[in-house]
Protein backbone atom coordinates (compact mmCIF):
# COMPACT_ATOMS: atom_id res chain seq x y z
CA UNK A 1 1.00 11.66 19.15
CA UNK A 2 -0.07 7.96 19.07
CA UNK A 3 1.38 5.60 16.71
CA UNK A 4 -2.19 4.61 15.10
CA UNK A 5 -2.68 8.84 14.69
CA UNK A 6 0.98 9.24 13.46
CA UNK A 7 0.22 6.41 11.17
CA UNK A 8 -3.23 8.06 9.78
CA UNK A 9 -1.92 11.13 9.42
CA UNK A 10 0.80 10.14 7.25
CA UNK A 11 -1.89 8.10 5.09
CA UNK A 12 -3.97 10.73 4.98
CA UNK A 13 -1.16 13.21 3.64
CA UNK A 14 0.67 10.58 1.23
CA UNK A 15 -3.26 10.11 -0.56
CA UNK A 16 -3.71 13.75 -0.69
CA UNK A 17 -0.23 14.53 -1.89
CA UNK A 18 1.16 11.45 -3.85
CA UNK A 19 -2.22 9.97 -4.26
CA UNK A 20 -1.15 6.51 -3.00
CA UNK A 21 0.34 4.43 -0.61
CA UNK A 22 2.25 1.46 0.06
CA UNK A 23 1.79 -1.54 2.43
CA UNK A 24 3.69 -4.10 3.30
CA UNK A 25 2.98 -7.39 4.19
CA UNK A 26 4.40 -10.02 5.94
CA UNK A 27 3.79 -13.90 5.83
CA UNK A 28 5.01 -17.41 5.45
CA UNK A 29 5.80 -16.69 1.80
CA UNK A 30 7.98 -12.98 2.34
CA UNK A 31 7.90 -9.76 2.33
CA UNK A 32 5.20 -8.29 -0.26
CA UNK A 33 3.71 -5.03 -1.31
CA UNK A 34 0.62 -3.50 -1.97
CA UNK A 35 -0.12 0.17 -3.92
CA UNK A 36 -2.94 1.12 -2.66
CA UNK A 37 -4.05 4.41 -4.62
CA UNK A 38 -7.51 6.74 -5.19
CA UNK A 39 -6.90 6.24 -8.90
CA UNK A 40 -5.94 3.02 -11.06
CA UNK A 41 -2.81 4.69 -11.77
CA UNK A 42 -0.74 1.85 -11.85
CA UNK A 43 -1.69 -1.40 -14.30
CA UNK A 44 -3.01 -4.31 -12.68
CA UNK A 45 -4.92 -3.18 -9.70
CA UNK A 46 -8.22 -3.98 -9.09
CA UNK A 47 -11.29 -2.04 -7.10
CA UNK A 48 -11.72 -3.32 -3.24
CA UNK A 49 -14.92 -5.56 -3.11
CA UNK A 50 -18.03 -3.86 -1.85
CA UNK A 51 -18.23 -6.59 0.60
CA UNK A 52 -15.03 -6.65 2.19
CA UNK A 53 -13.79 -5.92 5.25
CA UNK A 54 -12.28 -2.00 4.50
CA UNK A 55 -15.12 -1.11 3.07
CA UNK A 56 -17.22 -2.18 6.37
CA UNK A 57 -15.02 0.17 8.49
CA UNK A 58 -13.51 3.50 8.51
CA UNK A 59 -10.44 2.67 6.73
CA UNK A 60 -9.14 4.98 3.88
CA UNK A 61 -8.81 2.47 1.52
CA UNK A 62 -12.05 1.29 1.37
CA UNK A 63 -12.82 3.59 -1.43
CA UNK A 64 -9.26 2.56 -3.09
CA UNK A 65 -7.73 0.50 -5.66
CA UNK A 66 -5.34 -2.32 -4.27
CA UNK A 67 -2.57 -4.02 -6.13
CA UNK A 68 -2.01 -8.28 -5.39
CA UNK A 69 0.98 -8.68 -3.36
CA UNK A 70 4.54 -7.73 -4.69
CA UNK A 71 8.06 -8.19 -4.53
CA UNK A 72 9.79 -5.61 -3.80
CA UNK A 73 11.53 -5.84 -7.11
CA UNK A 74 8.23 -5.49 -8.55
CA UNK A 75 6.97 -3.05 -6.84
CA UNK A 76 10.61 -0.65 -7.57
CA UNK A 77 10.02 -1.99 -11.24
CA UNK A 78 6.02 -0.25 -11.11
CA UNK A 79 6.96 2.66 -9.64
CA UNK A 80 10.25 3.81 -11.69
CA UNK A 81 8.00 2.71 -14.93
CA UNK A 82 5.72 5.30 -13.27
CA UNK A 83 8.63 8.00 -13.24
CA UNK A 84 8.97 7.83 -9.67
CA UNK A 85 12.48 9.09 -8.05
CA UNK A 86 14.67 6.20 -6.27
CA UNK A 87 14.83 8.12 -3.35
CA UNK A 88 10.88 8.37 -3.21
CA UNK A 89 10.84 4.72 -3.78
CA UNK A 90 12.79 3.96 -1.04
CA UNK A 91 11.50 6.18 1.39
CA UNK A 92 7.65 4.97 0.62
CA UNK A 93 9.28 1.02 1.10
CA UNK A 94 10.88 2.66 4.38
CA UNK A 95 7.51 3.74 6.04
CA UNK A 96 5.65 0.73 4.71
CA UNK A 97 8.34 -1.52 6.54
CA UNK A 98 7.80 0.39 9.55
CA UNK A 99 3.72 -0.60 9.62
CA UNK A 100 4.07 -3.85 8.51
CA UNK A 101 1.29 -6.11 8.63
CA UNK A 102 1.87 -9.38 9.44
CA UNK A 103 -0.50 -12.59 8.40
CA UNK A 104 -0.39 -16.01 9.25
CA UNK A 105 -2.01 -17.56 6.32
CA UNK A 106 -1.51 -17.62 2.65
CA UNK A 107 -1.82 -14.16 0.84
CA UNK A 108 -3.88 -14.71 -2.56
């Protein structure tokens, strides 16, 4: 299996069981997060724009909610707020470390 299939396969079954996942991002300021879930199920995320890029294509999240970029303190400090396990946690940071997206500009 590819890496792009073994990657949309796991987003596929993290939205359908979890309902959510997590990128990461790289660039000149850090390391930051995203939640990206079906549902605003975690406060301060906002709808993606009808007239961005994900919703143009055939990505998953272009029907999603997006959070703005996180810490990773942050993002631990959403998630066990939301109940979430530690070990969860970690092992959602884990896989988004592993797709990492990296940008050479400013993030917003």
């Amino acid at each position: 299996m590819s890496a792009a299939a073994k990657s949309s396969s796991y987003w596929a079954d993290a939205m359908a069981s979890d309902g959510f996942v997590i990128e990461c991002i790289r660039s000149p300021e850090g390391e930051r997060f995203g939640i990206i879930p079906r549902e605003p199920m975690f406060a301060g995320l906002h709808k993606i724009p009808p007239g961005s890029f994900a919703t143009k294509t055939s990505s998953p999240v272009k029907d999603c909610w997006v959070s703005g970029p996180l810490t990773e303190a942050d993002l631990q400090s959403k998630f066990m707020n939301a109940g979430l396990s530690v070990i969860d946690i970690d092992a959602k940071i884990k896989w988004a470390r592993q797709w990492a997206t990296t940008f050479t500009g400013r993030l917003a």
